[in-house]
Protein backbone atom coordinates (compact mmCIF):
# COMPACT_ATOMS: atom_id res chain seq x y z
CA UNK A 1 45.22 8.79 25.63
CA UNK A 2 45.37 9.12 21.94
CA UNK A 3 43.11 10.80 19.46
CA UNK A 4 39.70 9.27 17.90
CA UNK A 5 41.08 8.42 14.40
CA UNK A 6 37.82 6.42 13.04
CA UNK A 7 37.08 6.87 10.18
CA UNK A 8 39.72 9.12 9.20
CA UNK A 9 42.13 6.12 7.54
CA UNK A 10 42.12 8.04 4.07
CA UNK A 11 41.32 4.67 2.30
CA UNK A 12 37.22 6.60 1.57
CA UNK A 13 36.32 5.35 -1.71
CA UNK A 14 35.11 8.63 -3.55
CA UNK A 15 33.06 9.22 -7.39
CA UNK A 16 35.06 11.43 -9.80
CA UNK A 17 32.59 14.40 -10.20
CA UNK A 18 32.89 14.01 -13.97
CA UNK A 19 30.62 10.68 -13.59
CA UNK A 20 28.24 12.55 -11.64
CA UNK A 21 28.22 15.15 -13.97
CA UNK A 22 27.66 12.60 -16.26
CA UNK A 23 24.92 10.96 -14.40
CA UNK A 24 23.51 14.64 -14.17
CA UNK A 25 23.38 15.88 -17.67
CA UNK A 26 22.39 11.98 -18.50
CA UNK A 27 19.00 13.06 -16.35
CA UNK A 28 18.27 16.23 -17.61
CA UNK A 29 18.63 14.73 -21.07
CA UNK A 30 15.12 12.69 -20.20
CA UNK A 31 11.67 13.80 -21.98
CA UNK A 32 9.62 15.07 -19.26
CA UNK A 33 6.13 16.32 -18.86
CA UNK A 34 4.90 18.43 -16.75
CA UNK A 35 1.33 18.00 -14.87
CA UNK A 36 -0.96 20.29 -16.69
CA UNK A 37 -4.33 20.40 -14.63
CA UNK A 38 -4.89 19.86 -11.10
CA UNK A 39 -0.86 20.23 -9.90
CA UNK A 40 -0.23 23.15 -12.16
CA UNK A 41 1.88 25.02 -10.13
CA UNK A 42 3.60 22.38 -8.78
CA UNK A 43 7.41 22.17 -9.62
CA UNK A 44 7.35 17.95 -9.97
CA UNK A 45 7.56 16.48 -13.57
CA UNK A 46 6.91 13.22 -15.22
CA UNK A 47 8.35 10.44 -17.48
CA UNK A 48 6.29 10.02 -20.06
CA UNK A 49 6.63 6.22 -20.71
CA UNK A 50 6.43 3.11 -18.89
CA UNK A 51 10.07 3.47 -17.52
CA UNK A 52 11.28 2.42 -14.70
CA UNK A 53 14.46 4.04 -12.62
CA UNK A 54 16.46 0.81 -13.73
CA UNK A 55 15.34 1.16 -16.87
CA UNK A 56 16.86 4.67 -17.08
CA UNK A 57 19.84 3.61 -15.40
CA UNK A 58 20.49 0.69 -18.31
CA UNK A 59 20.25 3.03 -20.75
CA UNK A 60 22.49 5.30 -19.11
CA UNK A 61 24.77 2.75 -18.79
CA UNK A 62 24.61 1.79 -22.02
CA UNK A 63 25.25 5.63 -23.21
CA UNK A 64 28.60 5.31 -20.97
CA UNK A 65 29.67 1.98 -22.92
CA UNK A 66 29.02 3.48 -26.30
CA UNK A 67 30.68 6.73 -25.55
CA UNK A 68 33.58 4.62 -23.69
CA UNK A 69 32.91 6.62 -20.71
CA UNK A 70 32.95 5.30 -16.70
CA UNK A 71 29.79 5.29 -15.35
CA UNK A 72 28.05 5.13 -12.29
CA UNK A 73 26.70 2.17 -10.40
CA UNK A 74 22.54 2.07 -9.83
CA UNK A 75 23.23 3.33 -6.16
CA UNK A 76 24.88 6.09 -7.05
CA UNK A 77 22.65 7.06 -9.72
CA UNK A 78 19.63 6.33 -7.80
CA UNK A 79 21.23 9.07 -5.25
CA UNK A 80 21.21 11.88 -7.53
CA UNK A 81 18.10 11.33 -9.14
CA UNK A 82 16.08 11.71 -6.16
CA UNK A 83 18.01 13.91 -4.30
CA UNK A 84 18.92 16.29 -6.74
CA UNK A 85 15.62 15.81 -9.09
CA UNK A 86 11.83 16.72 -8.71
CA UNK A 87 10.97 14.17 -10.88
CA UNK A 88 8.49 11.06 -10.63
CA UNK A 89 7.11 8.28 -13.50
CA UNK A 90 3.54 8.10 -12.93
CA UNK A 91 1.25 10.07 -14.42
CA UNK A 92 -1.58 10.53 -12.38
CA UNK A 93 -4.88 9.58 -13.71
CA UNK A 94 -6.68 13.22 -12.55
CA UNK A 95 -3.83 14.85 -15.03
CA UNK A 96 -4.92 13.14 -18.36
CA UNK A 97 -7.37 13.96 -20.50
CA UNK A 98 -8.75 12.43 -23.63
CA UNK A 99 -7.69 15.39 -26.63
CA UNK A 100 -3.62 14.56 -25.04
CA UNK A 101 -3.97 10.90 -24.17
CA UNK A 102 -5.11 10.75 -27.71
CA UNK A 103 -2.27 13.03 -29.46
CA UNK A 104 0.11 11.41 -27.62
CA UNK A 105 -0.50 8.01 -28.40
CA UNK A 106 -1.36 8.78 -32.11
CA UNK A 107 0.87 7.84 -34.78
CA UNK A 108 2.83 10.63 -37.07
CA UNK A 109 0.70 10.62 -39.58
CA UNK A 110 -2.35 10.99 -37.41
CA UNK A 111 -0.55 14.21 -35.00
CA UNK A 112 -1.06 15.85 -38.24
CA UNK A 113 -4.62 16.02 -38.59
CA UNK A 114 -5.28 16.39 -34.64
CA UNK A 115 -2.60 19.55 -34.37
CA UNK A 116 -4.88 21.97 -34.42
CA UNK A 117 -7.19 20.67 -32.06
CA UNK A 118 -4.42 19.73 -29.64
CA UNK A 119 -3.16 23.20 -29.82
CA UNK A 120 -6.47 24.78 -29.49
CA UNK A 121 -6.86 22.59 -26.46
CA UNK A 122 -4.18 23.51 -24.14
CA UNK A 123 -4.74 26.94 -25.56
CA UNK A 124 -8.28 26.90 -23.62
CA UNK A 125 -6.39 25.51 -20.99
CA UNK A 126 -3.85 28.27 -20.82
CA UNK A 127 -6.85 30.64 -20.63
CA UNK A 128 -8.99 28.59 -18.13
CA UNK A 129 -6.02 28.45 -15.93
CA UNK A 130 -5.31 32.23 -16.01
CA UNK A 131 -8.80 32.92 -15.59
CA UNK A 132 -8.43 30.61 -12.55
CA UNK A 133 -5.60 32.66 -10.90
CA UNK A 134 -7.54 35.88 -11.59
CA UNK A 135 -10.85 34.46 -9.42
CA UNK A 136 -8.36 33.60 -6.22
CA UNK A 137 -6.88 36.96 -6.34
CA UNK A 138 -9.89 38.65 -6.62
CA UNK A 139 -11.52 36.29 -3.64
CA UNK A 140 -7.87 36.87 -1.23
CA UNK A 141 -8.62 40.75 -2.09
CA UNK A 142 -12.40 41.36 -1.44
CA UNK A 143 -13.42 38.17 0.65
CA UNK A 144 -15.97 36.34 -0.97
CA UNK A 145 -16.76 35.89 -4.66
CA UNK A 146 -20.42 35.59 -6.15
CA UNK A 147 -20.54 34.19 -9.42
């Protein structure tokens, strides 16, 4: 009888690990956000922008061409992305508030007269969510909580 020999024909078409690198740092090089209210402590983060994973992927692509680099097909970069990334493009709506929806969509000129507020904003939110994490500790630790 001979030996089982599928799929061991050596002919495996296999990705240089410099492209994934490449595909990798290309990723990490993406403006994220992360969720600020509800999902705090959650590890996911966002694309801020109406991008799409092709989208991404063309300008990767284009990045390669420029930089006369190989890169990666959509598969493959489609692979490491969401195997490899905690990353997602929508925003949800429970996450966004007015004082950042409207810093963030504000023009140069304008981020310059609503700085302060914006900082002063996630400031209190800073404080609201430590003041947050101080209530559940002191509700696992005694029980109940009366307000």
């Amino acid at each position: 009888m001979y030996p089982d020999f599928r799929g061991k024909h050596g002919k495996h078409f296999k990705i240089d690990e410099k492209v994934k690198n490449g595909v990798r740092d290309h990723i990490k090089s993406i403006s994220r956000v992360p969720s600020h209210y509800c999902r705090s402590g959650a590890s996911r983060e966002y694309i801020e922008g109406g991008k799409s994973l092709a989208d991404i992927h063309r300008d990767y692509e284009q990045k390669c061409k420029d930089d006369n680099e190989p890169a990666a097909n959509y598969m493959m970069y489609s692979r490491i992305f969401n195997e490899e990334f905690n990353i997602s493009f929508y925003i949800p709506k429970r996450d966004q508030c007015d004082v950042c929806i409207e810093y963030s969509n504000s023009k140069d000129e304008e981020k310059v007269n609503l700085k302060s507020n914006y900082d002063l904003h996630l400031n209190e939110a800073k404080l609201a969510r430590m003041e947050k994490e101080k209530d559940k500790k002191i509700f696992t630790k005694h029980g109940c909580c009366c307000v």
